[in-house]
Protein backbone atom coordinates (compact mmCIF):
# COMPACT_ATOMS: atom_id res chain seq x y z
CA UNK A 1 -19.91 15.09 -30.57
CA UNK A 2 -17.00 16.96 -28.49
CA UNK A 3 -18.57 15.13 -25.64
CA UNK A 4 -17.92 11.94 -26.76
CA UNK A 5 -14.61 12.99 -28.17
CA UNK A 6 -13.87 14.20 -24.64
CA UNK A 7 -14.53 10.91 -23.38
CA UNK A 8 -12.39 8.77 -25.79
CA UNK A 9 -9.26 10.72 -25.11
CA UNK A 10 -9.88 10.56 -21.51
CA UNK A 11 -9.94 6.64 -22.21
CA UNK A 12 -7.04 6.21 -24.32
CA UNK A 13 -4.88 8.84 -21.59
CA UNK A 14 -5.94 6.87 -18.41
CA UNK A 15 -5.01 3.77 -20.25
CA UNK A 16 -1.63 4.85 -21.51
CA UNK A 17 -0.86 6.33 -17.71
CA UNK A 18 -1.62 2.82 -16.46
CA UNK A 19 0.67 1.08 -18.48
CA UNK A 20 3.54 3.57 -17.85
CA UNK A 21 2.54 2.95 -14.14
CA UNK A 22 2.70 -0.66 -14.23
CA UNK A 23 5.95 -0.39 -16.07
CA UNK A 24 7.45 1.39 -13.60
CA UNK A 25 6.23 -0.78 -10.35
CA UNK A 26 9.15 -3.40 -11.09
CA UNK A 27 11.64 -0.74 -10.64
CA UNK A 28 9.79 0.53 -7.57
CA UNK A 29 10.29 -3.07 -6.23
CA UNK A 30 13.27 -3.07 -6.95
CA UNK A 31 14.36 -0.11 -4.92
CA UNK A 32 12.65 -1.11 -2.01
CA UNK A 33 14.03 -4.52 -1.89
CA UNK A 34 10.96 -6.11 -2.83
CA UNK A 35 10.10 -9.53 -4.24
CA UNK A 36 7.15 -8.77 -4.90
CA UNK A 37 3.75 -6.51 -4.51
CA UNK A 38 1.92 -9.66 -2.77
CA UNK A 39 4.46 -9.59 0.29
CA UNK A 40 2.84 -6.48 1.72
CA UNK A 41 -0.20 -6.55 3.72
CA UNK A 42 -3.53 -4.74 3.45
CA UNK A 43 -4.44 -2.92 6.48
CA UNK A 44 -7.32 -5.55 6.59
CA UNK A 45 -4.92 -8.19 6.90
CA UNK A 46 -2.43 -6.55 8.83
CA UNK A 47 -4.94 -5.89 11.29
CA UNK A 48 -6.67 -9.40 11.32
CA UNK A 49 -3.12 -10.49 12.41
CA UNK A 50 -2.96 -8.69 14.93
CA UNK A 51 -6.25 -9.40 15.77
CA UNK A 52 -7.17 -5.52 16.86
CA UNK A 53 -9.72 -3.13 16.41
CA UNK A 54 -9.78 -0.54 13.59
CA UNK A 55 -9.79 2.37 16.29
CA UNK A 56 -6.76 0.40 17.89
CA UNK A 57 -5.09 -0.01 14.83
CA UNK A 58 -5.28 3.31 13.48
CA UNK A 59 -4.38 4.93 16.91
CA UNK A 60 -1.05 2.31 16.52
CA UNK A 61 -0.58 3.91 12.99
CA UNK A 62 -1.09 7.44 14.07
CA UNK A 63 1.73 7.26 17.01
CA UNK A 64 4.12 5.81 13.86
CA UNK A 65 4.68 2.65 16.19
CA UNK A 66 4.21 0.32 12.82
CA UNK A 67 5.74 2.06 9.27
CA UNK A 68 3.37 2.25 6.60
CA UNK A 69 4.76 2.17 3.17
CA UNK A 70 2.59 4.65 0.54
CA UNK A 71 2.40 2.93 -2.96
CA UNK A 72 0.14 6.16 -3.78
CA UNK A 73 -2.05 8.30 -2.38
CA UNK A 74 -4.19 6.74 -0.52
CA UNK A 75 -2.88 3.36 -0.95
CA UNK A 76 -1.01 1.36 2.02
CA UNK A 77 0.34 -1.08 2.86
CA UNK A 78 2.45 -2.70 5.66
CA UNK A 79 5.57 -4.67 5.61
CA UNK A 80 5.15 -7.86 7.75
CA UNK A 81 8.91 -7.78 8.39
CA UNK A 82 7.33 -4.53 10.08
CA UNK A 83 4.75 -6.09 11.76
CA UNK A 84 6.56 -9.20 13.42
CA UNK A 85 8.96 -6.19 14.57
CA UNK A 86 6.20 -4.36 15.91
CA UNK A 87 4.73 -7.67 17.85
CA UNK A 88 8.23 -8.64 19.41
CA UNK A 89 8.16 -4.87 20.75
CA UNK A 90 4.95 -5.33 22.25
CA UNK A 91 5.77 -8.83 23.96
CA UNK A 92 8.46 -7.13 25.67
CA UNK A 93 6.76 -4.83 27.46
């Protein structure tokens, strides 16, 4: 019986954290001077544009040569304002 109770207050807590959360990501948007969640790119995707490796990619990420933005631990993503940057930098050299 307190097992199950356990379990439906865990329910109805991670549900009302979500909707506060979701509240809130319009604001966070907002602040970052973002349209919308959709603009940002996966690290999938970000890679498959650049058409790169995941070792490559990730060595790119670790020498901060392309800004990551952190929606929440360990969630990414990557502004592709950021990445066309990062690909005019590298047709330079």
């Amino acid at each position: 019986m307190e097992l199950q109770l356990y379990r439906i207050i865990k329910i109805l807590l991670l549900r009302a954290f979500r909707e506060i959360a979701y509240q809130e990501v319009p604001d966070l948007l907002k602040r970052y001077k973002i349209e919308s969640a959709r603009q940002l790119l996966t690290y999938e995707q970000a890679r498959a544009v650049l058409n790169i490796s995941k070792p490559t990619f990730f060595k790119i990420l670790n020498e901060k040569r392309l800004p990551v933005i952190e929606l929440e631990e360990r969630t990414f993503r990557i502004d592709p304002d950021d990445l066309k940057e990062f690909l005019e930098k590298s047709k330079k050299q």
